[in-house]
PDB file of N, CA and C in Angstrom:
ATOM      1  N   UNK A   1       4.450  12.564  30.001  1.00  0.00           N
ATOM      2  CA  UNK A   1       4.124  13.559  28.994  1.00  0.00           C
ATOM      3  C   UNK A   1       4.773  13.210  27.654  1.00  0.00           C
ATOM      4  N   UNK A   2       6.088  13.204  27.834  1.00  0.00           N
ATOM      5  CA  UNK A   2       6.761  12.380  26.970  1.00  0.00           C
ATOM      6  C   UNK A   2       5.904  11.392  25.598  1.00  0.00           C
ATOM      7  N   UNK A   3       5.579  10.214  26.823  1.00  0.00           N
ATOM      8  CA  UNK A   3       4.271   9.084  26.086  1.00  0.00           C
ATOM      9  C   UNK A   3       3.421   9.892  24.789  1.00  0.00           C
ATOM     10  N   UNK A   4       2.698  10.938  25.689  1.00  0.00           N
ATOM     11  CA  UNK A   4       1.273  11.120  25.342  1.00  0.00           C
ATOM     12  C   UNK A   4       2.123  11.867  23.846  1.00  0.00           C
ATOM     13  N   UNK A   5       3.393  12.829  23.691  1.00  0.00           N
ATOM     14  CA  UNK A   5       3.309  13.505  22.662  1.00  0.00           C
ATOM     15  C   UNK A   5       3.624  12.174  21.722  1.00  0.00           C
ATOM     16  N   UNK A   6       4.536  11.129  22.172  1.00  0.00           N
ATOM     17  CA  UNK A   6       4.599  10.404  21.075  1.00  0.00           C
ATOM     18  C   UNK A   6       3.586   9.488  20.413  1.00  0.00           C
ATOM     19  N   UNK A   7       2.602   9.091  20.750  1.00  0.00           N
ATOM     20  CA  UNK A   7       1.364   8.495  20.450  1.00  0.00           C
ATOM     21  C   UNK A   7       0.346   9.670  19.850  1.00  0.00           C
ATOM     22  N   UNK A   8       0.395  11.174  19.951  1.00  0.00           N
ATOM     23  CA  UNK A   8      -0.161  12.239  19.273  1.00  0.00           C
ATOM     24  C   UNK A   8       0.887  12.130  17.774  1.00  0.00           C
ATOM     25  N   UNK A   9       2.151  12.123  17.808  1.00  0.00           N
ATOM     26  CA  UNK A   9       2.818  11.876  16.606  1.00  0.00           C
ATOM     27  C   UNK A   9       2.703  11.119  15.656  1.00  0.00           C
ATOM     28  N   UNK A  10       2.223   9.902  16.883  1.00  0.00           N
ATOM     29  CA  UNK A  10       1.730   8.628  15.502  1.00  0.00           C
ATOM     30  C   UNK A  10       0.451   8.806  15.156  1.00  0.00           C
ATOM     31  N   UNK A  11      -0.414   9.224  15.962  1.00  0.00           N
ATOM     32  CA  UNK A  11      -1.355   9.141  15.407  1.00  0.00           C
ATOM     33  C   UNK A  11      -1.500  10.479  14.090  1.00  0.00           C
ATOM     34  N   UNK A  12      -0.667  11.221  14.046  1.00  0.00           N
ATOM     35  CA  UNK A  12      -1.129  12.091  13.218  1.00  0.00           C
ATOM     36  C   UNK A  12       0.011  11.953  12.229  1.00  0.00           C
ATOM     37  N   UNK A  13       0.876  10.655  11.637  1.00  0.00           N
ATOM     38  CA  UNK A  13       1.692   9.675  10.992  1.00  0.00           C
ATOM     39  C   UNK A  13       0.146   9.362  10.257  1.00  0.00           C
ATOM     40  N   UNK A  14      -0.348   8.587  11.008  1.00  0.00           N
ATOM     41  CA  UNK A  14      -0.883   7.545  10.484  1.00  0.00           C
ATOM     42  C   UNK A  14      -2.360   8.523   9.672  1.00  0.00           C
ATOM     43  N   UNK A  15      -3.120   9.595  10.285  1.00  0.00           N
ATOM     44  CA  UNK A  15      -4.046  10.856   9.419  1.00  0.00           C
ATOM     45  C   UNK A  15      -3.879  11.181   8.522  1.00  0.00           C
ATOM     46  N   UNK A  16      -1.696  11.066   8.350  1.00  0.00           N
ATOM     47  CA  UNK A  16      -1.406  12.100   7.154  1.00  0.00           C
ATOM     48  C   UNK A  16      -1.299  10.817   6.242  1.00  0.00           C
ATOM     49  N   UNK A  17      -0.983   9.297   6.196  1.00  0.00           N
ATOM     50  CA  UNK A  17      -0.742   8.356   5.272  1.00  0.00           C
ATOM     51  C   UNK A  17      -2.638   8.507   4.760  1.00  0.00           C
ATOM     52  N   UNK A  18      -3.269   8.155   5.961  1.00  0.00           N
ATOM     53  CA  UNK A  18      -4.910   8.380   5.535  1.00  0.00           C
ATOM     54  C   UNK A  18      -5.643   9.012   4.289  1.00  0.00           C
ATOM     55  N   UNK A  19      -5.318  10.531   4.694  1.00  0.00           N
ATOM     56  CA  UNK A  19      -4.975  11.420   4.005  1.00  0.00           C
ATOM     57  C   UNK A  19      -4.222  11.435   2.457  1.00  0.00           C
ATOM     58  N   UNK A  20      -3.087  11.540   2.435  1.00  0.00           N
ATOM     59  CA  UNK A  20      -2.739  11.041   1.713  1.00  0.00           C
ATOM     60  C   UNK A  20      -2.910   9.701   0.431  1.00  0.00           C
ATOM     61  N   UNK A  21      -3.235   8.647   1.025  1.00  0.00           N
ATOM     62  CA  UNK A  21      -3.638   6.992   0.047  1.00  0.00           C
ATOM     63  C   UNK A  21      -5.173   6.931   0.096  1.00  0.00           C
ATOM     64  N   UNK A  22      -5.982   8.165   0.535  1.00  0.00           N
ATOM     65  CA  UNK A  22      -8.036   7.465   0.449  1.00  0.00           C
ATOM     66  C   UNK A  22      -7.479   8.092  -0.991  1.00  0.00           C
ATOM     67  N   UNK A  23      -7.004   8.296  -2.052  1.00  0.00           N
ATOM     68  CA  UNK A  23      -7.823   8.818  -3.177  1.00  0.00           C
ATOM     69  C   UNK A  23      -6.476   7.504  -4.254  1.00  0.00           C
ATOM     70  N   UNK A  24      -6.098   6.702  -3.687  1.00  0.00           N
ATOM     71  CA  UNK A  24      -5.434   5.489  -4.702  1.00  0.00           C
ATOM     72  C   UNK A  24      -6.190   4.388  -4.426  1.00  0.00           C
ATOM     73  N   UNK A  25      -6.750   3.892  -5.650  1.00  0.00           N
ATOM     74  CA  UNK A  25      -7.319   2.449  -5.435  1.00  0.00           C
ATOM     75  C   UNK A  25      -6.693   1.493  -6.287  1.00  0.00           C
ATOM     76  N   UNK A  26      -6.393   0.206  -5.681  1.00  0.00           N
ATOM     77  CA  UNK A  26      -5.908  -0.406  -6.907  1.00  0.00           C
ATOM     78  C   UNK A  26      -7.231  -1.875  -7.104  1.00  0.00           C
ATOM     79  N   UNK A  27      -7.360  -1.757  -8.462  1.00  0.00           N
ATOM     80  CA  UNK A  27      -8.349  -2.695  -8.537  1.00  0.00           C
ATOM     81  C   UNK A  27      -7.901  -4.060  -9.621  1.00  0.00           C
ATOM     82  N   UNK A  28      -8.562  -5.151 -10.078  1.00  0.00           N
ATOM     83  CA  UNK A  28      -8.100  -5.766 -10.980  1.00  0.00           C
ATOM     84  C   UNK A  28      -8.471  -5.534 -12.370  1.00  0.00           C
ATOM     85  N   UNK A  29      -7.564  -6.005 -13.596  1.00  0.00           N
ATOM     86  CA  UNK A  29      -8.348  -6.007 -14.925  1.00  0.00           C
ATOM     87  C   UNK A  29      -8.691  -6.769 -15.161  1.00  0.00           C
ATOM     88  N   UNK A  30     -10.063  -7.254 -15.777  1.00  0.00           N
ATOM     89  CA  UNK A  30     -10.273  -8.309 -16.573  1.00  0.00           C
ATOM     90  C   UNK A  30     -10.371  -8.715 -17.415  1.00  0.00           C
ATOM     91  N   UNK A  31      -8.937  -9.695 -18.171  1.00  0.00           N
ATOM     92  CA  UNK A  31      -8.429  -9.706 -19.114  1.00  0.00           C
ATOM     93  C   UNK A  31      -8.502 -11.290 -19.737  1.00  0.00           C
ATOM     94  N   UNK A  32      -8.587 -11.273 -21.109  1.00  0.00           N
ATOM     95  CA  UNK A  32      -8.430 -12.722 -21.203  1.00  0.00           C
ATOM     96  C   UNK A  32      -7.062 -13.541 -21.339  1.00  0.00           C
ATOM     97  N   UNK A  33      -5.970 -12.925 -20.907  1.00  0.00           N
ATOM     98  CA  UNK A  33      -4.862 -13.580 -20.255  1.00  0.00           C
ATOM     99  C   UNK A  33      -5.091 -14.680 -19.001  1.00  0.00           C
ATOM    100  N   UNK A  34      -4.697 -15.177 -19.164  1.00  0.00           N
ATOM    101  CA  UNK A  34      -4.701 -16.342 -17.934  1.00  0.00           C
ATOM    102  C   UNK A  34      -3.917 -15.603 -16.622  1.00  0.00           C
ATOM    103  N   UNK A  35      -2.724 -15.035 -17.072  1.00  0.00           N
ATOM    104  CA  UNK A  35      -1.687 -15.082 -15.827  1.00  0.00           C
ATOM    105  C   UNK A  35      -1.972 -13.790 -15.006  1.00  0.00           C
ATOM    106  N   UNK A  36      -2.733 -13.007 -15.247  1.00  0.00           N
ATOM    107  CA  UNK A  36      -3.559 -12.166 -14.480  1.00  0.00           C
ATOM    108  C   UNK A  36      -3.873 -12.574 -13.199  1.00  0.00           C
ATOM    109  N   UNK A  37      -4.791 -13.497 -13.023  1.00  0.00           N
ATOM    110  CA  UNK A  37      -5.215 -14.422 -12.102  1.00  0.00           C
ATOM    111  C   UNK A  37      -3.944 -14.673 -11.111  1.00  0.00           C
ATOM    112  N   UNK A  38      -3.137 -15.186 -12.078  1.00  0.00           N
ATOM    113  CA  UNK A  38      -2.047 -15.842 -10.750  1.00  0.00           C
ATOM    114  C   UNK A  38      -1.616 -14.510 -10.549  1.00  0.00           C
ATOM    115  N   UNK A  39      -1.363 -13.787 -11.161  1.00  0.00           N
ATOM    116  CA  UNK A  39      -0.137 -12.147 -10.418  1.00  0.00           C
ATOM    117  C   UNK A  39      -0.892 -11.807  -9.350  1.00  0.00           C
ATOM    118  N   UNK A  40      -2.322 -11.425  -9.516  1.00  0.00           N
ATOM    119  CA  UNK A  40      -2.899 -10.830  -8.532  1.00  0.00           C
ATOM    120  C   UNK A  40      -2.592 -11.749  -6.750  1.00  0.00           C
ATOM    121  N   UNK A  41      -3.062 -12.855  -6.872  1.00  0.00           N
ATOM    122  CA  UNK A  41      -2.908 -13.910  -5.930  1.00  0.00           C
ATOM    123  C   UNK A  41      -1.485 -13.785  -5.401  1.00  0.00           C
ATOM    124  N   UNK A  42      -0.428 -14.057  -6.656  1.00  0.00           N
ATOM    125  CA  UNK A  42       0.754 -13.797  -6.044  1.00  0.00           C
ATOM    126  C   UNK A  42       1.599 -12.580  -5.409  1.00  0.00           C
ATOM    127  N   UNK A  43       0.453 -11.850  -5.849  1.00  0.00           N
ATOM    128  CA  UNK A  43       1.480 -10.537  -5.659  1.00  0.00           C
ATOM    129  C   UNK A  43       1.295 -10.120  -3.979  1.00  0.00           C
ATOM    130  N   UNK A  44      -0.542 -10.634  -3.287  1.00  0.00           N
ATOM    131  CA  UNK A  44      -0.579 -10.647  -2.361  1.00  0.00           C
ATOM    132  C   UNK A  44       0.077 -11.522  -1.272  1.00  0.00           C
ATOM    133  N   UNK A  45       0.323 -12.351  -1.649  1.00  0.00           N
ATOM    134  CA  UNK A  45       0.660 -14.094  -0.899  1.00  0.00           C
ATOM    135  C   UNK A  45       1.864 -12.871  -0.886  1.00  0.00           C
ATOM    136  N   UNK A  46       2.825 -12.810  -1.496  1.00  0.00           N
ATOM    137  CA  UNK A  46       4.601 -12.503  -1.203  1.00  0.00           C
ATOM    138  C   UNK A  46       4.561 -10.820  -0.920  1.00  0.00           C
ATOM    139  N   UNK A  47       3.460  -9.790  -0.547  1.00  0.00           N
ATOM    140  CA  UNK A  47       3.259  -8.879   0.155  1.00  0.00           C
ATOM    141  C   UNK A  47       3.180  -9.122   1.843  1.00  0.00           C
ATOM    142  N   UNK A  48       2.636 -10.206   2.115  1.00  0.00           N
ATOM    143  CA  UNK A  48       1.955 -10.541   3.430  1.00  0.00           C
ATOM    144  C   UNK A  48       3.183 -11.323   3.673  1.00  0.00           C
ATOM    145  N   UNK A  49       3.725 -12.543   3.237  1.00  0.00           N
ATOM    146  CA  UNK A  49       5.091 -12.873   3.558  1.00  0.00           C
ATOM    147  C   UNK A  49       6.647 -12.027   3.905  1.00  0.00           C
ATOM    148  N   UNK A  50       6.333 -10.876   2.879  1.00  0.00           N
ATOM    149  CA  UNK A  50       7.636  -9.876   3.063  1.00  0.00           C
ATOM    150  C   UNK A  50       7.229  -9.235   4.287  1.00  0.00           C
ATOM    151  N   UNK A  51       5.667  -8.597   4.833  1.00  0.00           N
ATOM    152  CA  UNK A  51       5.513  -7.915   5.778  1.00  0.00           C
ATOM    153  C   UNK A  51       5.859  -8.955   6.868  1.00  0.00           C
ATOM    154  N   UNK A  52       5.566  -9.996   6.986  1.00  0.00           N
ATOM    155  CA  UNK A  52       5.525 -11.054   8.324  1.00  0.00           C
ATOM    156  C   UNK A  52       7.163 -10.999   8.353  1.00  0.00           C
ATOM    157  N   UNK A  53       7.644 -11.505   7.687  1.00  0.00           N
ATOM    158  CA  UNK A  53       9.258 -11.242   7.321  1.00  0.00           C
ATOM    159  C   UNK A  53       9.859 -10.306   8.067  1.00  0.00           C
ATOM    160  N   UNK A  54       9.855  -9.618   7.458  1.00  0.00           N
ATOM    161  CA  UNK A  54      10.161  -8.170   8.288  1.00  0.00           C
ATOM    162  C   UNK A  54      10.230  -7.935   9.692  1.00  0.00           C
ATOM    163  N   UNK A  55       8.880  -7.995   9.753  1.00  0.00           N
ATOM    164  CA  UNK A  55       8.460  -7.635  11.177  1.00  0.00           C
ATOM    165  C   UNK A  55       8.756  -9.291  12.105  1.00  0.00           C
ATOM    166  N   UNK A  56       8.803 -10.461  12.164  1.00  0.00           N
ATOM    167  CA  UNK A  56       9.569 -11.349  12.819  1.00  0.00           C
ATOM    168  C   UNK A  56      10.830 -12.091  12.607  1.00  0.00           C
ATOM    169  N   UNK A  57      11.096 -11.864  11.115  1.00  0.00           N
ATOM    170  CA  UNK A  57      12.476 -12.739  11.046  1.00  0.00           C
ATOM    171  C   UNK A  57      13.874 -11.783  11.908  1.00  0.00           C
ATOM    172  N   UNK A  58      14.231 -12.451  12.482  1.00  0.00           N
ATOM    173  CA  UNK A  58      16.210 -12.208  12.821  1.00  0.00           C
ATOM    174  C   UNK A  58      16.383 -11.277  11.984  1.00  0.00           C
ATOM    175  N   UNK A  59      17.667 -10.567  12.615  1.00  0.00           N
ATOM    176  CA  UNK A  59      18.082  -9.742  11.364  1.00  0.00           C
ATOM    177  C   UNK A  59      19.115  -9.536  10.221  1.00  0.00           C
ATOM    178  N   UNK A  60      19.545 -10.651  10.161  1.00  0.00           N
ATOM    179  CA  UNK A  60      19.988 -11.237   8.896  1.00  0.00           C
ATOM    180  C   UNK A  60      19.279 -11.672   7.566  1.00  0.00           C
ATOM    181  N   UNK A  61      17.605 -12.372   8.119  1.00  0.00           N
ATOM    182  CA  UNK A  61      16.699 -12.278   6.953  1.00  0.00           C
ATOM    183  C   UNK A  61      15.950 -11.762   6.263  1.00  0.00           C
ATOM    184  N   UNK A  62      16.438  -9.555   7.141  1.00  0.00           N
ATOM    185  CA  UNK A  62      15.697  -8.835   6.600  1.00  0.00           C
ATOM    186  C   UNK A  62      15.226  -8.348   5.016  1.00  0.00           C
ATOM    187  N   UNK A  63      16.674  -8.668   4.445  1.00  0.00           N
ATOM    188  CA  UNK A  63      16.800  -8.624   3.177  1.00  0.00           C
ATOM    189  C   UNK A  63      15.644  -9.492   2.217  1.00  0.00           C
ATOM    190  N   UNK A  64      15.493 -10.908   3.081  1.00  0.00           N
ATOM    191  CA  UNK A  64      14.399 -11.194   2.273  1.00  0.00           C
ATOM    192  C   UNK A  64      13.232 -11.311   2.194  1.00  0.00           C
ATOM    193  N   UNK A  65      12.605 -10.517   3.219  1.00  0.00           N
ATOM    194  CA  UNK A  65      11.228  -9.747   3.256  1.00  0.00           C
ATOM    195  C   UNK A  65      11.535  -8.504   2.201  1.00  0.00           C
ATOM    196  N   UNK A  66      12.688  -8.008   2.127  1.00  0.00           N
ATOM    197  CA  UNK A  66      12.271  -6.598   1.385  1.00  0.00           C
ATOM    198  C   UNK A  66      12.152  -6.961  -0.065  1.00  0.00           C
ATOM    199  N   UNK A  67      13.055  -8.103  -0.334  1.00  0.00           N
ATOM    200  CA  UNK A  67      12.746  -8.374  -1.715  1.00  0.00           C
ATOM    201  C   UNK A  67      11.462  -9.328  -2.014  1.00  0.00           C
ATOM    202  N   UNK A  68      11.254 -10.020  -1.029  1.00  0.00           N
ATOM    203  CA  UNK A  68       9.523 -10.444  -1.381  1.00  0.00           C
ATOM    204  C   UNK A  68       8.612  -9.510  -1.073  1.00  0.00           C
ATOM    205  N   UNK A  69       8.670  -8.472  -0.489  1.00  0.00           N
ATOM    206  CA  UNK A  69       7.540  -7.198  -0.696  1.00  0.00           C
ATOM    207  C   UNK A  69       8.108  -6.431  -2.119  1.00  0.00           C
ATOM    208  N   UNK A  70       9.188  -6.252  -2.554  1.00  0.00           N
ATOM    209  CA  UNK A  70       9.367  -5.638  -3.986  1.00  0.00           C
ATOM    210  C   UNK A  70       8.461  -6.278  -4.749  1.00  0.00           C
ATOM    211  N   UNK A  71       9.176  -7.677  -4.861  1.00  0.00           N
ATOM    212  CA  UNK A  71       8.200  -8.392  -5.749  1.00  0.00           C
ATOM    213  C   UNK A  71       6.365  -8.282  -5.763  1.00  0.00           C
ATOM    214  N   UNK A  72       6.455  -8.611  -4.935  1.00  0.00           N
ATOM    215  CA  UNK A  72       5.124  -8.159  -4.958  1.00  0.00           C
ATOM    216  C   UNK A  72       4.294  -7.116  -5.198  1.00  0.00           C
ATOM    217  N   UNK A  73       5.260  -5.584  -5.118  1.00  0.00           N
ATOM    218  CA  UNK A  73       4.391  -4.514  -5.437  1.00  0.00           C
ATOM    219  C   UNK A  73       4.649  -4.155  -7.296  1.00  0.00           C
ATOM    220  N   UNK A  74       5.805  -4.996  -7.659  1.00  0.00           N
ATOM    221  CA  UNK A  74       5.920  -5.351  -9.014  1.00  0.00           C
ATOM    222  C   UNK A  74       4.633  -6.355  -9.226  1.00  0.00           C
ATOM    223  N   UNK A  75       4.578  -7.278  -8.619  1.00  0.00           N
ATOM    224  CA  UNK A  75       2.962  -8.062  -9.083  1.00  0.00           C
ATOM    225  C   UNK A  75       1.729  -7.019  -9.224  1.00  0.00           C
ATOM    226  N   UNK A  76       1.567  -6.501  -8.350  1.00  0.00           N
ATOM    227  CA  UNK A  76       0.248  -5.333  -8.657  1.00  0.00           C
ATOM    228  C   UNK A  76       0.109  -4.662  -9.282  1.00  0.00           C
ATOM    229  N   UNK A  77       1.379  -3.884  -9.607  1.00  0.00           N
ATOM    230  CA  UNK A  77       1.475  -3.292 -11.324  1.00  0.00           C
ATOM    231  C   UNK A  77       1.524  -3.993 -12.268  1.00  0.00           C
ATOM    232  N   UNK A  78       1.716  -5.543 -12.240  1.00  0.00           N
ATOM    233  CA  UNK A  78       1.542  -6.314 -13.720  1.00  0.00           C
ATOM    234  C   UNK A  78       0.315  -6.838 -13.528  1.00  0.00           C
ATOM    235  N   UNK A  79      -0.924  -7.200 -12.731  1.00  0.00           N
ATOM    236  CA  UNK A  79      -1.909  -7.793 -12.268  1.00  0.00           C
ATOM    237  C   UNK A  79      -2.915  -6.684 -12.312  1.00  0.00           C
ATOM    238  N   UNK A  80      -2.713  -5.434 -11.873  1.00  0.00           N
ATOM    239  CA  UNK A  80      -3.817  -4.713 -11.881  1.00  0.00           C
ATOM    240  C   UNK A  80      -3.850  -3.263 -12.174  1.00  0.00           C
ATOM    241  N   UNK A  81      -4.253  -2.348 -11.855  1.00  0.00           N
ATOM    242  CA  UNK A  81      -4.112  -0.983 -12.223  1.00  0.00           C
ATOM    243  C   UNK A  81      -4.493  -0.046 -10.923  1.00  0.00           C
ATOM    244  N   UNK A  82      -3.615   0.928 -10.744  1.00  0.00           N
ATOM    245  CA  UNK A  82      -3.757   2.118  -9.822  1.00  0.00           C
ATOM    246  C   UNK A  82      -4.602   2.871 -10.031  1.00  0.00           C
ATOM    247  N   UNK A  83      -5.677   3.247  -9.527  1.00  0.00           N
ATOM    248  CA  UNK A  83      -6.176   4.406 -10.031  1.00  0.00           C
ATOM    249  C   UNK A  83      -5.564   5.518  -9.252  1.00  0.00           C
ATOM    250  N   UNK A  84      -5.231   6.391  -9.507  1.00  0.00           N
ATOM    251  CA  UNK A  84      -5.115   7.712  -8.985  1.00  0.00           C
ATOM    252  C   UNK A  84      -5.777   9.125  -8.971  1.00  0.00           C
ATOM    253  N   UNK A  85      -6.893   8.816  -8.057  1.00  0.00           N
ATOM    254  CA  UNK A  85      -7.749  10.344  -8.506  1.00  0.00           C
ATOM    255  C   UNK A  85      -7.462  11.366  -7.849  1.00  0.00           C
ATOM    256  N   UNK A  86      -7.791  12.770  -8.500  1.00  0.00           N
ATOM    257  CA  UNK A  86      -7.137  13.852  -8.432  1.00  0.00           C
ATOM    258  C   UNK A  86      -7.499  14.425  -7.113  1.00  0.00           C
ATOM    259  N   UNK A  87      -6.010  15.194  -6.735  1.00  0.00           N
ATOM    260  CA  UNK A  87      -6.125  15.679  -5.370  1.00  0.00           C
ATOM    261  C   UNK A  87      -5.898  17.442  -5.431  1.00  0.00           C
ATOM    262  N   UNK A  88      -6.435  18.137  -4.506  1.00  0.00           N
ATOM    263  CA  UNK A  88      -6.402  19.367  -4.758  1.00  0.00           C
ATOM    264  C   UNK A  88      -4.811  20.263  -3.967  1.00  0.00           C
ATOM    265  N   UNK A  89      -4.616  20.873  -3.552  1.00  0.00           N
ATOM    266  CA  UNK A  89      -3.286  21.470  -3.730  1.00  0.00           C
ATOM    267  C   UNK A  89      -3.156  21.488  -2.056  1.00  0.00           C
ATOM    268  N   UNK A  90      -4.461  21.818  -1.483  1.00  0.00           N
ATOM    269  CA  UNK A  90      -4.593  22.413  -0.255  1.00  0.00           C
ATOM    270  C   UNK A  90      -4.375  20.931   0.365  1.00  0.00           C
ATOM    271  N   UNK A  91      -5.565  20.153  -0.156  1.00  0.00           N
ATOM    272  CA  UNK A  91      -5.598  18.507   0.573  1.00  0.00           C
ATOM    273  C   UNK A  91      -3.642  17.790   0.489  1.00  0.00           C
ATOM    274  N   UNK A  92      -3.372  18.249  -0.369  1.00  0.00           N
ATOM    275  CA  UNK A  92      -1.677  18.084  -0.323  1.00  0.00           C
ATOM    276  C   UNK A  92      -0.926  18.491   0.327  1.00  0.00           C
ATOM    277  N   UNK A  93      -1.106  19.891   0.719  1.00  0.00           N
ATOM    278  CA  UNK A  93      -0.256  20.524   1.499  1.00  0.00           C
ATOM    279  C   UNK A  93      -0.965  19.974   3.009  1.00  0.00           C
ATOM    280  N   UNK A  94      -1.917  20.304   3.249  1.00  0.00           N
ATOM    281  CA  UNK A  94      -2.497  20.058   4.924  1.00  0.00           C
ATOM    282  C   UNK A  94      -2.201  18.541   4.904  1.00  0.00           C
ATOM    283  N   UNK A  95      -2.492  17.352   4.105  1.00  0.00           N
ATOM    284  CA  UNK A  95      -1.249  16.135   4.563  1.00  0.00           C
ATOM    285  C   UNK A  95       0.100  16.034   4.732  1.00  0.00           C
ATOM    286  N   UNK A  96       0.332  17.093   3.784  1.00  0.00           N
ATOM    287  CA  UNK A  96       2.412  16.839   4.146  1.00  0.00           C
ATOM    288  C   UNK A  96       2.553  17.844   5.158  1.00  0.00           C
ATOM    289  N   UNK A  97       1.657  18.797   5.673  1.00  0.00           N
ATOM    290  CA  UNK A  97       2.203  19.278   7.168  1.00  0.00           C
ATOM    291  C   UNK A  97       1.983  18.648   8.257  1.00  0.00           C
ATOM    292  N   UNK A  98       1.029  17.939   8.264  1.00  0.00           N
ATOM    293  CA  UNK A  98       0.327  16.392   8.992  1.00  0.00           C
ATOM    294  C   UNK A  98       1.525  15.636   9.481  1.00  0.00           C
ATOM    295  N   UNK A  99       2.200  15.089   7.984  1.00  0.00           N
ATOM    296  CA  UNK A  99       3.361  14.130   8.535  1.00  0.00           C
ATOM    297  C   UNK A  99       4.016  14.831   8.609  1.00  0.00           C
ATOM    298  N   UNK A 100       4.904  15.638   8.645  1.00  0.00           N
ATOM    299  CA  UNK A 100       5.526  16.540   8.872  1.00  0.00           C
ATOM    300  C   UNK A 100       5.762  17.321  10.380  1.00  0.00           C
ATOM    301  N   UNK A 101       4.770  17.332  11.276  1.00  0.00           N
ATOM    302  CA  UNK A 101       4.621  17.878  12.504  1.00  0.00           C
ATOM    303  C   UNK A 101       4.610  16.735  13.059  1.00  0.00           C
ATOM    304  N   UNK A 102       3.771  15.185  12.351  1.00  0.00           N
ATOM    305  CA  UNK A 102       3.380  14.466  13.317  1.00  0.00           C
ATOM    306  C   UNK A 102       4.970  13.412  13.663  1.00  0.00           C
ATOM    307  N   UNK A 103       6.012  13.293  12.331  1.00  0.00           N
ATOM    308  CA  UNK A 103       7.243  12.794  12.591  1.00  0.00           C
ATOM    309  C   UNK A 103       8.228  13.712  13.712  1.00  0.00           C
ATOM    310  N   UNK A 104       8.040  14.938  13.361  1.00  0.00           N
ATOM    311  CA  UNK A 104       8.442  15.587  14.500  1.00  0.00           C
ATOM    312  C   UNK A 104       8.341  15.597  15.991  1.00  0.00           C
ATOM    313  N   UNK A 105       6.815  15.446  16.219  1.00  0.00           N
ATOM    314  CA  UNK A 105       6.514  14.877  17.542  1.00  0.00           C
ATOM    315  C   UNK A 105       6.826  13.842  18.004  1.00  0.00           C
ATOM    316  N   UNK A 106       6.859  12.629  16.983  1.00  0.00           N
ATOM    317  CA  UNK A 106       7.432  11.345  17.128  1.00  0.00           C
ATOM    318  C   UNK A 106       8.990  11.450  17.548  1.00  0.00           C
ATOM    319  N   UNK A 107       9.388  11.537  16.970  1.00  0.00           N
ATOM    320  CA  UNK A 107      10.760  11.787  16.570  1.00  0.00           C
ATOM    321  C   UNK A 107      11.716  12.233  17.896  1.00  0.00           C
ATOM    322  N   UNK A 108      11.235  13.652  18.431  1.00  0.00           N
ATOM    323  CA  UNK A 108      11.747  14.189  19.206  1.00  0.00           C
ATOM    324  C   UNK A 108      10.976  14.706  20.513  1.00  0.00           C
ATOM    325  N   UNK A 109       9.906  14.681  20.163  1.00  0.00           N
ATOM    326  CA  UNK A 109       8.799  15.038  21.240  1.00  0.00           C
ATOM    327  C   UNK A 109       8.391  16.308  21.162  1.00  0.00           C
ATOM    328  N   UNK A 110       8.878  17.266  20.182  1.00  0.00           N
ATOM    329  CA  UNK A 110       8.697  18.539  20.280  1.00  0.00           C
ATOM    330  C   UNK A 110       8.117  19.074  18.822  1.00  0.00           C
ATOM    331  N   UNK A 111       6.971  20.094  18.207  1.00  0.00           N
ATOM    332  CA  UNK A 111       6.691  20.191  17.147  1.00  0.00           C
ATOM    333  C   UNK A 111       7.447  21.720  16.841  1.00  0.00           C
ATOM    334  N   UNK A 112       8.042  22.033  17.050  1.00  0.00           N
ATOM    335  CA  UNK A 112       8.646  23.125  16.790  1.00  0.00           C
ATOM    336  C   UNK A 112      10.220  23.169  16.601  1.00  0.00           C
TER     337      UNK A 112
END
């Protein structure tokens, strides 16, 4: 029973991030700068390295996955632009009770 609440936790982790990030897009500009081009490229290449990082290096080399995923989410803000479209109050609140119940279940097994 245990199992089942914690896999209901994640999954309703993962509804409320859903929830939450469908209304951010990040797209590129197209600019007549040259180095555009490379940020974008780079910013992904040392996103996907910090995540692999992370998640297999020892743990002494955690440090440098976190700073090659910094870097990189610094590349996407110099490479491209966020959009952020508008969210309504309710769609805010019913995601942060989402994660909110669903870390709880995770967490401890219990939503109350």
């Amino acid at each position: 029973m245990r199992t089942i609440t914690k896999i209901i936790g994640f999954g309703l982790l993962m509804f409320s991030i859903y929830l939450l990030g469908h209304n951010i897009f990040f797209t590129t500009n197209v600019s007549p700068y040259w180095w555009r081009g490379i940020a974008a490229d780079a910013s992904v290449l040392l996103l996907s390295t910090g995540v692999l990082s992370l998640v297999f290096l020892p743990r002494e080399f955690k440090e440098i996955g976190w700073v090659l995923t910094a870097i990189g989410i610094l590349l996407i803000f110099a490479s491209s632009r966020a959009i952020l479209n508008p969210t309504s109050l309710w769609e805010f609140f019913l995601a942060f009770m989402v994660m909110a119940v669903g870390y709880k279940l995770f967490s401890t097994g219990r939503a109350l």
